[in-house]
C-alpha atoms as a PDB file:
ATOM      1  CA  UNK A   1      92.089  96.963  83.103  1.00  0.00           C
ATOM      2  CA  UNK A   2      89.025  99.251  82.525  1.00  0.00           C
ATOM      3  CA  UNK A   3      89.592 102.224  79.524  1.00  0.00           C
ATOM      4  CA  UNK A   4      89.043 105.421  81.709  1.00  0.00           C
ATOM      5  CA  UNK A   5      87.184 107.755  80.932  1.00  0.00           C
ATOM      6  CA  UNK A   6      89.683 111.078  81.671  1.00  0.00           C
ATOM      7  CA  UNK A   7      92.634 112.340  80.333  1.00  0.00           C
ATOM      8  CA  UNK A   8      93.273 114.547  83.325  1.00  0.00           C
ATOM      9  CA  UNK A   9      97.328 113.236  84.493  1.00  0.00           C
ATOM     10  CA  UNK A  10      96.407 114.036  88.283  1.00  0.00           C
ATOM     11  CA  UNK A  11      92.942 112.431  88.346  1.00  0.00           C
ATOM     12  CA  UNK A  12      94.508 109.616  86.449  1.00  0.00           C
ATOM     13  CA  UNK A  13      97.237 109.430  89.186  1.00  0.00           C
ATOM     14  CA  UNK A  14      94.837 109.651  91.639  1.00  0.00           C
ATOM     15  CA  UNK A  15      92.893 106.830  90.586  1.00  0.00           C
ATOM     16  CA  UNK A  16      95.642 104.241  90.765  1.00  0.00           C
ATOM     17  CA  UNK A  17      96.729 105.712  93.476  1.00  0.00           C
ATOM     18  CA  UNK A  18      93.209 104.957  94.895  1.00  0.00           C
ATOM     19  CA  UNK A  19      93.254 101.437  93.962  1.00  0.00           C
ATOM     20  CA  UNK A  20      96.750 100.598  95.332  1.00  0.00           C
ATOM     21  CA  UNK A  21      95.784 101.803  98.219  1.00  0.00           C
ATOM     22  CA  UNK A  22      92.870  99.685  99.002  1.00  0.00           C
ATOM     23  CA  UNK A  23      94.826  96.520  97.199  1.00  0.00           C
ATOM     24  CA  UNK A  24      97.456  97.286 100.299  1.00  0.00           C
ATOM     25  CA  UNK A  25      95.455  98.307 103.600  1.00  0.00           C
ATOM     26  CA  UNK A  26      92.272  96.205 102.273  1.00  0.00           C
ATOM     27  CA  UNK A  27      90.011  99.127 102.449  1.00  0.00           C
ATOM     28  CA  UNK A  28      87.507  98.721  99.923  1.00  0.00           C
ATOM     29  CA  UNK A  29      86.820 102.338 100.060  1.00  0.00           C
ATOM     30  CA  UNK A  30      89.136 103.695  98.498  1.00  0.00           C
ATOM     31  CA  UNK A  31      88.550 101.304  95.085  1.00  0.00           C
ATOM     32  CA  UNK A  32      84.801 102.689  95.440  1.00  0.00           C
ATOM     33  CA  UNK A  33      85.863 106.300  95.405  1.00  0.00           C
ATOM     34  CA  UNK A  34      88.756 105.215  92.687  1.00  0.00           C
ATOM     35  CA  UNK A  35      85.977 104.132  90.206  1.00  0.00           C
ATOM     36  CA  UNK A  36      83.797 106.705  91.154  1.00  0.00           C
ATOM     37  CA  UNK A  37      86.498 109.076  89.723  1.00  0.00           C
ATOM     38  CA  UNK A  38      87.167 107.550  86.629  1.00  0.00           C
ATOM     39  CA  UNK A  39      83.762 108.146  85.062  1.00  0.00           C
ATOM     40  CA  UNK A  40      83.463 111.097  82.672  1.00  0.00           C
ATOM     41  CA  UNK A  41      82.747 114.760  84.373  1.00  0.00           C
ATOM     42  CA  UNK A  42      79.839 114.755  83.504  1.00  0.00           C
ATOM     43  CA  UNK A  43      78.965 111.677  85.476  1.00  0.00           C
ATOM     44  CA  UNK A  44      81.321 112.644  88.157  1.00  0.00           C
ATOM     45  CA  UNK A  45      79.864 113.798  91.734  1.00  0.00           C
ATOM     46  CA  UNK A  46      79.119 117.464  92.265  1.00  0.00           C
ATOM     47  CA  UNK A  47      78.140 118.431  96.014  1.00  0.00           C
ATOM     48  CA  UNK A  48      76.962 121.901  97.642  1.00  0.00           C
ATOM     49  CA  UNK A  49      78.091 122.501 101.301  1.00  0.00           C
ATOM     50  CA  UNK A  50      74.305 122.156 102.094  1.00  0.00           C
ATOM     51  CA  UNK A  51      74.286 118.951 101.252  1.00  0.00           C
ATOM     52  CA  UNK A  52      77.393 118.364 103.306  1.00  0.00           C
ATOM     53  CA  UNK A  53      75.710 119.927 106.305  1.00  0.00           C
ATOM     54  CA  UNK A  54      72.438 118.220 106.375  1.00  0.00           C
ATOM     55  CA  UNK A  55      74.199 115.157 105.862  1.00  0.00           C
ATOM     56  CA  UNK A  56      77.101 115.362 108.705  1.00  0.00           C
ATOM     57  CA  UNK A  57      77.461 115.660 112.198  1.00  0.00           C
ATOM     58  CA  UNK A  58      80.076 117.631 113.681  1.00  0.00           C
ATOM     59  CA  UNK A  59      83.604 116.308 113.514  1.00  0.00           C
ATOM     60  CA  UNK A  60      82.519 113.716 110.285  1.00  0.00           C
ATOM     61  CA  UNK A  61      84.729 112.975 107.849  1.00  0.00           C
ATOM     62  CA  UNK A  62      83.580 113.217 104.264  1.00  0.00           C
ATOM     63  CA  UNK A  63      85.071 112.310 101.234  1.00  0.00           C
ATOM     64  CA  UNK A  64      83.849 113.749  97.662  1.00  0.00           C
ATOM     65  CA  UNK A  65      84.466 111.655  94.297  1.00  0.00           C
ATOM     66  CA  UNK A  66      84.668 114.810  92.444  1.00  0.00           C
ATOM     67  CA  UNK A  67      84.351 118.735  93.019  1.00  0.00           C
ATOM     68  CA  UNK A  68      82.889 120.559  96.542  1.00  0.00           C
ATOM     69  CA  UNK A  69      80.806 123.714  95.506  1.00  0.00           C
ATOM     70  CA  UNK A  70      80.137 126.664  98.077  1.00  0.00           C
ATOM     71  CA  UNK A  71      75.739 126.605  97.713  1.00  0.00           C
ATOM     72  CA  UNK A  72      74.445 126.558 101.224  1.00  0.00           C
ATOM     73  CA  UNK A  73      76.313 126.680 104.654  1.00  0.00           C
ATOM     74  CA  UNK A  74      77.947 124.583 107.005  1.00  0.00           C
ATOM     75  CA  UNK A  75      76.964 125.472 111.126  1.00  0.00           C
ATOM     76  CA  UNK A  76      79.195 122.568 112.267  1.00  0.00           C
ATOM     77  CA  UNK A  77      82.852 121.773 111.774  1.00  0.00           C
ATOM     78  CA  UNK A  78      84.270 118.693 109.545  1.00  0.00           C
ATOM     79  CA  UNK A  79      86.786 117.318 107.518  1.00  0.00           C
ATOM     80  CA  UNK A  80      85.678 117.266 103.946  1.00  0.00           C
ATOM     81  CA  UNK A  81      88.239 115.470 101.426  1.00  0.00           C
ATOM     82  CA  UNK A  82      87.828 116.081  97.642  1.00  0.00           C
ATOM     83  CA  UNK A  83      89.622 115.768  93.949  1.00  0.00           C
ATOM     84  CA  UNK A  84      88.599 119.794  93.935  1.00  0.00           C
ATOM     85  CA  UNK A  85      86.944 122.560  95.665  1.00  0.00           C
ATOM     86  CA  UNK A  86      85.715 126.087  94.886  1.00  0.00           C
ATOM     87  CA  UNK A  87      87.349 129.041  96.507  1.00  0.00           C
ATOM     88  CA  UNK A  88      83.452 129.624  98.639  1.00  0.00           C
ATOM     89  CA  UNK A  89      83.961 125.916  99.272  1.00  0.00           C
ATOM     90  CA  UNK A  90      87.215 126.627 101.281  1.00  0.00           C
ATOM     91  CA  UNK A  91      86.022 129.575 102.817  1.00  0.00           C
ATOM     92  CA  UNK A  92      82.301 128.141 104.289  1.00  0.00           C
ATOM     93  CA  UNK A  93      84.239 124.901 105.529  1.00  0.00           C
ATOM     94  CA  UNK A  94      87.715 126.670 107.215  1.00  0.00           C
ATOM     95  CA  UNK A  95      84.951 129.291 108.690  1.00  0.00           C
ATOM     96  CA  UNK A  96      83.076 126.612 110.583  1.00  0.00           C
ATOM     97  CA  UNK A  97      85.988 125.106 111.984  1.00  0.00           C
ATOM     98  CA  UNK A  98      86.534 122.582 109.397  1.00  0.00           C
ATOM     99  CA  UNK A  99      89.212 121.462 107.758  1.00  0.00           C
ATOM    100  CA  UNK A 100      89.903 120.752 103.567  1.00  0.00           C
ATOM    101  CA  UNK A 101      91.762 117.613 102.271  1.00  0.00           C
ATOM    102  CA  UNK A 102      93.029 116.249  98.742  1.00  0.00           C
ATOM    103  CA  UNK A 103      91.717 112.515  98.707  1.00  0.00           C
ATOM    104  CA  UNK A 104      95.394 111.745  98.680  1.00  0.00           C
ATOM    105  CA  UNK A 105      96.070 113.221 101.965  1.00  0.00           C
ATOM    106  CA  UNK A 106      93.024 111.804 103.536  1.00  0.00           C
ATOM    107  CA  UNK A 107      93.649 108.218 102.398  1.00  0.00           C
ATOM    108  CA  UNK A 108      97.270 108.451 103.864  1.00  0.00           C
ATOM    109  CA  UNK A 109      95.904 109.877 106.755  1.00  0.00           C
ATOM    110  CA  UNK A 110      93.327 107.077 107.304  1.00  0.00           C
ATOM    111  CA  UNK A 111      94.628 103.731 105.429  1.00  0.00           C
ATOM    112  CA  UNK A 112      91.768 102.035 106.681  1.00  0.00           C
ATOM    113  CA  UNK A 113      89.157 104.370 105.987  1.00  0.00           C
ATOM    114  CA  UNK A 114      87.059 103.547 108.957  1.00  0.00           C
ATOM    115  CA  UNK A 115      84.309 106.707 109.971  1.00  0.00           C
ATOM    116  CA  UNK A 116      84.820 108.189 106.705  1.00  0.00           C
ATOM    117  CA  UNK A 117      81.567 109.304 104.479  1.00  0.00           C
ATOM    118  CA  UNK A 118      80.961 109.049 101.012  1.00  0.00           C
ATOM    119  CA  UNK A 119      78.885 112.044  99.689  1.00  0.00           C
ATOM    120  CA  UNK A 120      78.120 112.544  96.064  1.00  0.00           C
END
């Protein structure tokens, strides 16, 4: 097994969760956002809600190896799932109609992973 790079105990939890999860429903997305999270922070993703709106259409589902920042604005609703968020994060998606998700949540929601976006 690969040394990771963090010490954080949730990411770290995260991450295997991650991987048993795509060992299980044979989802090969969830290993891709898994190793995506185990680089260092600096390395890890870091996205602006602008980039989530110019990339989306409404009622996407996004998931975010690593933190969702509130730069920009969102004019359509989605689902955006992420290891963190800022507090202007949470407020510019819930105002457009979206919704906010743990990767956790989303990957039990969606074993499969099928129409869900990668952004970072």
């Amino acid at each position: 097994m690969n040394k990771l790079e963090t010490t954080n105990p949730q990411l770290i939890e995260l991450i295997s969760f991650l991987k048993k999860h795509s060992r299980k429903n044979k989802a090969e997305i969830w290993r891709t956002l898994a190793e995506q999270l185990a680089k260092s922070r600096k390395k890890r993703a870091a996205v602006n809600i602008s980039r989530i709106n110019r990339y989306t259409e409404e009622k996407d589902t996004v998931a975010v190896p690593g933190k969702v920042l509130g730069a920009g604005e969102l004019d359509h609703p989605v689902t955006v799932a992420a290891f963190a968020f800022s507090k202007k994060a949470v407020e510019k998606i819930q105002k457009s109609g979206g919704t906010c998700l743990s990767l956790r949540e989303l990957a039990e929601k969606n074993p499969e992973g099928s129409n869900v976006k990668i952004i970072g």
